[in-house]
Structures are given as C-alpha cells and as structure tokens.
Protein backbone atom coordinates (compact mmCIF):
# COMPACT_ATOMS: atom_id res chain seq x y z
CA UNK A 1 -25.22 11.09 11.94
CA UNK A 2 -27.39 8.42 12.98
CA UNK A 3 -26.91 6.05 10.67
CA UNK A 4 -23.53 6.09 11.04
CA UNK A 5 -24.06 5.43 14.96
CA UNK A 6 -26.16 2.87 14.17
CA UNK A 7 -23.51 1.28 12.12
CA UNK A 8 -20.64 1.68 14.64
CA UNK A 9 -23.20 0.25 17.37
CA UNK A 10 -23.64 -2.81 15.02
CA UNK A 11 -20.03 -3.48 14.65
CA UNK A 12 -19.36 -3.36 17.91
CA UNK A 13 -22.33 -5.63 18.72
CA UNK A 14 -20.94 -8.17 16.28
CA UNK A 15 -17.83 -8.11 18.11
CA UNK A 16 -19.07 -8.88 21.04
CA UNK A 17 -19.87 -11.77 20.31
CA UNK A 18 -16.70 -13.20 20.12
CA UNK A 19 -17.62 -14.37 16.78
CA UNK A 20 -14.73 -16.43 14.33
CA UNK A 21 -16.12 -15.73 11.41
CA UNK A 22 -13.24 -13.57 9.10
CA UNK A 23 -16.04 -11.60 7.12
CA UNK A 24 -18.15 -10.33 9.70
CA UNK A 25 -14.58 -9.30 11.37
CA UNK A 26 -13.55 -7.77 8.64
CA UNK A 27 -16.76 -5.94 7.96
CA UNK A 28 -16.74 -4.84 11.64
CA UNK A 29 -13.59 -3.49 12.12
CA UNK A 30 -13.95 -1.55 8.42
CA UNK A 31 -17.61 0.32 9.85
CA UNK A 32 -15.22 0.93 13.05
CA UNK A 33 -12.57 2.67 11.18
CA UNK A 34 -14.44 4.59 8.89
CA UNK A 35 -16.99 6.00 10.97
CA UNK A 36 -13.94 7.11 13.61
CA UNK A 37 -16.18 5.25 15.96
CA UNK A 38 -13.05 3.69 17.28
CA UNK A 39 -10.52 2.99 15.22
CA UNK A 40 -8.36 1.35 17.21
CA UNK A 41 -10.44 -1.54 17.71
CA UNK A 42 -11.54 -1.73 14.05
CA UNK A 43 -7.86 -2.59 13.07
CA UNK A 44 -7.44 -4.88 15.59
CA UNK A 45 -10.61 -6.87 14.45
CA UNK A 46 -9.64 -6.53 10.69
CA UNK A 47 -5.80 -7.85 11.91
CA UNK A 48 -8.38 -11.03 13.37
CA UNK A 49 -9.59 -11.55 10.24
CA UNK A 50 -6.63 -11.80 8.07
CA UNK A 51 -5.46 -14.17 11.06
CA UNK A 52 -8.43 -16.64 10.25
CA UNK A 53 -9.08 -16.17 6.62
CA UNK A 54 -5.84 -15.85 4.21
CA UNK A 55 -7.71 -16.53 0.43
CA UNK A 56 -11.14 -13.98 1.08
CA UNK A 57 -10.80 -10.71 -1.24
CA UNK A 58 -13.24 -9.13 0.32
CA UNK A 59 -11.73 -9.72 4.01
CA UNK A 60 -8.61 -8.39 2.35
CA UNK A 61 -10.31 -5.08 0.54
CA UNK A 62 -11.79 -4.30 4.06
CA UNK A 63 -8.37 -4.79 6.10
CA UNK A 64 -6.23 -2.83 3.55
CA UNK A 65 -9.08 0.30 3.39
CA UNK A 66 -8.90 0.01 7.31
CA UNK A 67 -4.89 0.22 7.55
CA UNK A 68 -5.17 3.38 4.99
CA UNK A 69 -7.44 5.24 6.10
CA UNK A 70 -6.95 4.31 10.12
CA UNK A 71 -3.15 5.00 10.06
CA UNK A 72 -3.84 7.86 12.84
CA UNK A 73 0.31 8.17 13.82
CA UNK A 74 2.24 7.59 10.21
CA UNK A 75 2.77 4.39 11.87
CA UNK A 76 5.08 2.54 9.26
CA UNK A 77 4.00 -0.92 10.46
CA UNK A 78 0.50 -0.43 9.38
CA UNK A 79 1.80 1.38 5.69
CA UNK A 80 3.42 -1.83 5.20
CA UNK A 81 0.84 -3.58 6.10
CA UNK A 82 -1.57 -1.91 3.97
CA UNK A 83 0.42 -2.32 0.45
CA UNK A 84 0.82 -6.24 1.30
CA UNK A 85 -2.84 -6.62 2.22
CA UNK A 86 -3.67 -4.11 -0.82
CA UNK A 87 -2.03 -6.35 -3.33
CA UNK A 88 -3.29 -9.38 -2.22
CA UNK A 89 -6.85 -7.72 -2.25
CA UNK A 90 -5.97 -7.32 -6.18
CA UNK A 91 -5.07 -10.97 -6.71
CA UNK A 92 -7.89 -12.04 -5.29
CA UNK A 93 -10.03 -10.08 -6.52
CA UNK A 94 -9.97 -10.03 -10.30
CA UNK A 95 -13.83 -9.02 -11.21
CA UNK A 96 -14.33 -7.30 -8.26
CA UNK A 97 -16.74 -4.10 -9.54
CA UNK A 98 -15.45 -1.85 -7.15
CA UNK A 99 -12.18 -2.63 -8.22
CA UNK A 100 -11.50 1.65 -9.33
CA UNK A 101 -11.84 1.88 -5.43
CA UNK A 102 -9.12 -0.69 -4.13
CA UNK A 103 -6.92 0.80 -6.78
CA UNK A 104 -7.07 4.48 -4.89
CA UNK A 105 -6.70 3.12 -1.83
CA UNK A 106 -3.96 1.45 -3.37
CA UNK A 107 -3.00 5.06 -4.99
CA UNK A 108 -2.90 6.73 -1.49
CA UNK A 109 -1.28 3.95 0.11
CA UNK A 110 1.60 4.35 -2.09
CA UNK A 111 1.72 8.15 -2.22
CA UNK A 112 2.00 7.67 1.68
CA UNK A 113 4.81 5.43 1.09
CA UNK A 114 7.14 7.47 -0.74
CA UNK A 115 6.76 5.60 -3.76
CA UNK A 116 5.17 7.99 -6.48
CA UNK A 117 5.54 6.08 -9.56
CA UNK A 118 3.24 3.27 -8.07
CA UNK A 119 0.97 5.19 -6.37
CA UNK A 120 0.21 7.23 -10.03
CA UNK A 121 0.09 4.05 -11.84
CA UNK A 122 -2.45 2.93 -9.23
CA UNK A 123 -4.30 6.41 -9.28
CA UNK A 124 -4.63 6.13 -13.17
CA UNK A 125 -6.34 2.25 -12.90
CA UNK A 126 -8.72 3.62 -10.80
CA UNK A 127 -9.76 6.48 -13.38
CA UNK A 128 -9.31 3.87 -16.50
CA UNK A 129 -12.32 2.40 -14.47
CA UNK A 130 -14.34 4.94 -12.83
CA UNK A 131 -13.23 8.24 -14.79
CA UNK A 132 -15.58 10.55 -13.11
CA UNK A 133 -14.84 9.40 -9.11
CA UNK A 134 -14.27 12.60 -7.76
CA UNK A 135 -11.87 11.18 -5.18
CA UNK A 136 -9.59 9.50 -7.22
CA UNK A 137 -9.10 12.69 -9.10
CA UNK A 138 -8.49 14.86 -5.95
CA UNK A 139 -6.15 11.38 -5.20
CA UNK A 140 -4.51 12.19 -8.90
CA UNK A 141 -4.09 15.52 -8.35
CA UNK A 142 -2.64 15.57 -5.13
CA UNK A 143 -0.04 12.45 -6.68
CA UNK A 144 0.51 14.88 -9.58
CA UNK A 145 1.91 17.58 -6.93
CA UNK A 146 4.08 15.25 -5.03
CA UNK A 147 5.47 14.33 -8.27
CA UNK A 148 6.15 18.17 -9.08
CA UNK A 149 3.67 17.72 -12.32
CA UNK A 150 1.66 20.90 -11.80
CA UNK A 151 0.79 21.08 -14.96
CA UNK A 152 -0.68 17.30 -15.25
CA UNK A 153 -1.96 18.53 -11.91
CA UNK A 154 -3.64 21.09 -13.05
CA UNK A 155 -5.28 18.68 -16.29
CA UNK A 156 -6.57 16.51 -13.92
CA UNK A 157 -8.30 19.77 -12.20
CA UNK A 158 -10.38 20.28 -15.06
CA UNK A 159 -11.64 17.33 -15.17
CA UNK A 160 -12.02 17.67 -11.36
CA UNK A 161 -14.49 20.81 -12.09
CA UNK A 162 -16.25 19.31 -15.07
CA UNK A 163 -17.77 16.08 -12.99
CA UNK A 164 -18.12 18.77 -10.03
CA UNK A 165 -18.57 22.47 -10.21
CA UNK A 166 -18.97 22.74 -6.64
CA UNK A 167 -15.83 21.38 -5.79
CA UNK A 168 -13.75 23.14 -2.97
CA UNK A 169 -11.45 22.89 -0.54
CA UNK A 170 -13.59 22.98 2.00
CA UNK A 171 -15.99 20.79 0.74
CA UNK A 172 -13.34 17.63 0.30
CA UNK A 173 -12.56 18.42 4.49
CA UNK A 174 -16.02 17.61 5.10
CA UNK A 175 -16.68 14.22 3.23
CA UNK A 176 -12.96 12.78 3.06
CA UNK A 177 -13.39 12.21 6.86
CA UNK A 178 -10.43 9.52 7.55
CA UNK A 179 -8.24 9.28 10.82
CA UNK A 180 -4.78 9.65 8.48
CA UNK A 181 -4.30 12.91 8.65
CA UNK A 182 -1.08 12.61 6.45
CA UNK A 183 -2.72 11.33 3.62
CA UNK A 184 -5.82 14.00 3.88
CA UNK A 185 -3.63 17.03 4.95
CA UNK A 186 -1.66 16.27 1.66
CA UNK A 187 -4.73 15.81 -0.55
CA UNK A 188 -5.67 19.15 1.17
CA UNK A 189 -2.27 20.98 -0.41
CA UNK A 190 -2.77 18.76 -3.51
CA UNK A 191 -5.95 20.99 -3.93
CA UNK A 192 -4.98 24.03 -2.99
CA UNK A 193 -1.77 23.70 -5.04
CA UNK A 194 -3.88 23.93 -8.88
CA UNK A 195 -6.28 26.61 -7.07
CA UNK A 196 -9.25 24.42 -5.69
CA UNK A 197 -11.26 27.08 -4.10
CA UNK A 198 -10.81 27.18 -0.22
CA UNK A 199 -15.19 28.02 0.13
C-alpha cells in the first residue's frame, strides 16, 4: 500500500545519503526488509550498522528482525547471524517494552535452526509477556508441531481462537508477509496441522 511505499522510498532516501549514523541504518535497512521493498539491500545496511555501533539494542533488535525475516535462501550464514545478533538484542535490552516481540523472533529464529527446545522456551517468554499476540501463538503452535506435541499444539489453538475467531489459514498468508519462506511455509503446516481453517 502506500504507506508502505512511502516507507521503503524513505529508507532508501536515507541511504542515499551515505549517512554513518548506526540507527538510521538500522532503521533503514529493517523498513527495507519488511516491506520486501528490497531486501537485499536492507541487510546489507543493517550488516553497516552493527559494523559502526556494537552496544545499541535497538540497532541490534532491527538487524536480528531483518536476518529472520529476510533469510530469502535458508542461507545458514544469516541464521547464525540472527541468534548472535538476537541475543545480544536481549542483553541489551533489558526493559525494552516490546521485549514479547524480540523473544518470537528469537522463537522462529531457533525453530529455523533446528534447535526446538530454545526456540519453545523463547516462544513461551514472549506469551509470559504478551499472552494474547496472535503471532506468537501461531509461532507456538507451529514449535509445538515440530516438536511432535499435537496435543500442546492443539492447547495453544484454543487460545489461538479465543483472542481471534477469525483466524485462518488464509488469513495468517496475508499479514505474515516475510521473504523466509521456510519459516512461514512451516507456520503455514503448523496451522493446518491442529485444523486452522484454510478460508
């Protein structure tokens, strides 16, 4: 949509100017990733921005969100890179209110990486903050499957339907729009697995 354009147009601008400054990198290349304006580019400029700025949290909340969700070609460099930058997002950012979120893209990051036992410990933080995200329960769900816990699975689908009636199959393709199609393609069987509705 437009503001979205508008957004990617921004980032770009800032860019452009061959600015130094690690935040406005980081904030760049994050709007260039997760509007699929180009993606390429946006981890590129959050990679500049870990370069100059080693101690930001938020520099290191947008560079992790950017290697997990802009991981187009299960490239393994970038999964590794996204758990180290992930968990130094968490030490450095403590009080950090949207903390739940860091955690699931610390979930999903994990999940991606083979290693289920982190990547449910990590999905459950982010609920113990934020109970009634919808993503992190489609994110719990989907861990529960890989795990072979249908029935936890299936718990977790309740809970699912009670924050959102109208939840579907379809409906999580349309607003989980992220380049890795690993991650969202297993979400997508996560769902499907407790009997998410496909409309």
């Amino acid at each position: 949509n437009d503001d979205i354009e508008s957004g990617a147009a921004l980032a770009r601008k800032v860019i452009e100017t061959k600015t130094e400054d690690p935040m406005c990198l980081a904030l760049s290349g994050f709007v260039l990733v997760m509007s699929q304006a180009d993606v390429q580019l946006g981890i590129l400029t959050v990679r500049r921005a870990l370069q100059r700025q080693t101690s930001n949290g938020l520099v290191h909340v947008c560079a992790s969100a950017a290697f997990v969700f802009g991981n187009e070609n299960e490239n393994e460099t970038l999964r590794a890179d996204s758990i180290k930058t992930i968990e130094k997002a968490i030490s450095l950012s403590p009080k950090d209110p949207m903390r739940f979120a860091l955690y699931l893209v610390g979930a999903l990051a994990y999940m991606e990486a083979g290693d289920l036992d982190k990547a449910l410990e990590y999905a459950d933080k982010s609920l113990g903050l934020n109970p009634g995200w919808d993503t992190s329960l489609q994110a719990m769900i989907t861990i529960q499957v890989e795990s072979g816990n249908i029935e936890g699975a299936t718990e977790y689908y309740k809970s699912l339907f009670a924050v959102d009636k109208d939840s579907s199959v379809s409906k999580f393709e349309k607003n989980f729009n992220i380049s890795n199609q690993f991650i969202k393609s297993k979400m997508i069987e996560g769902l499907k697995a407790v009997g998410v509705p496909n409309y």
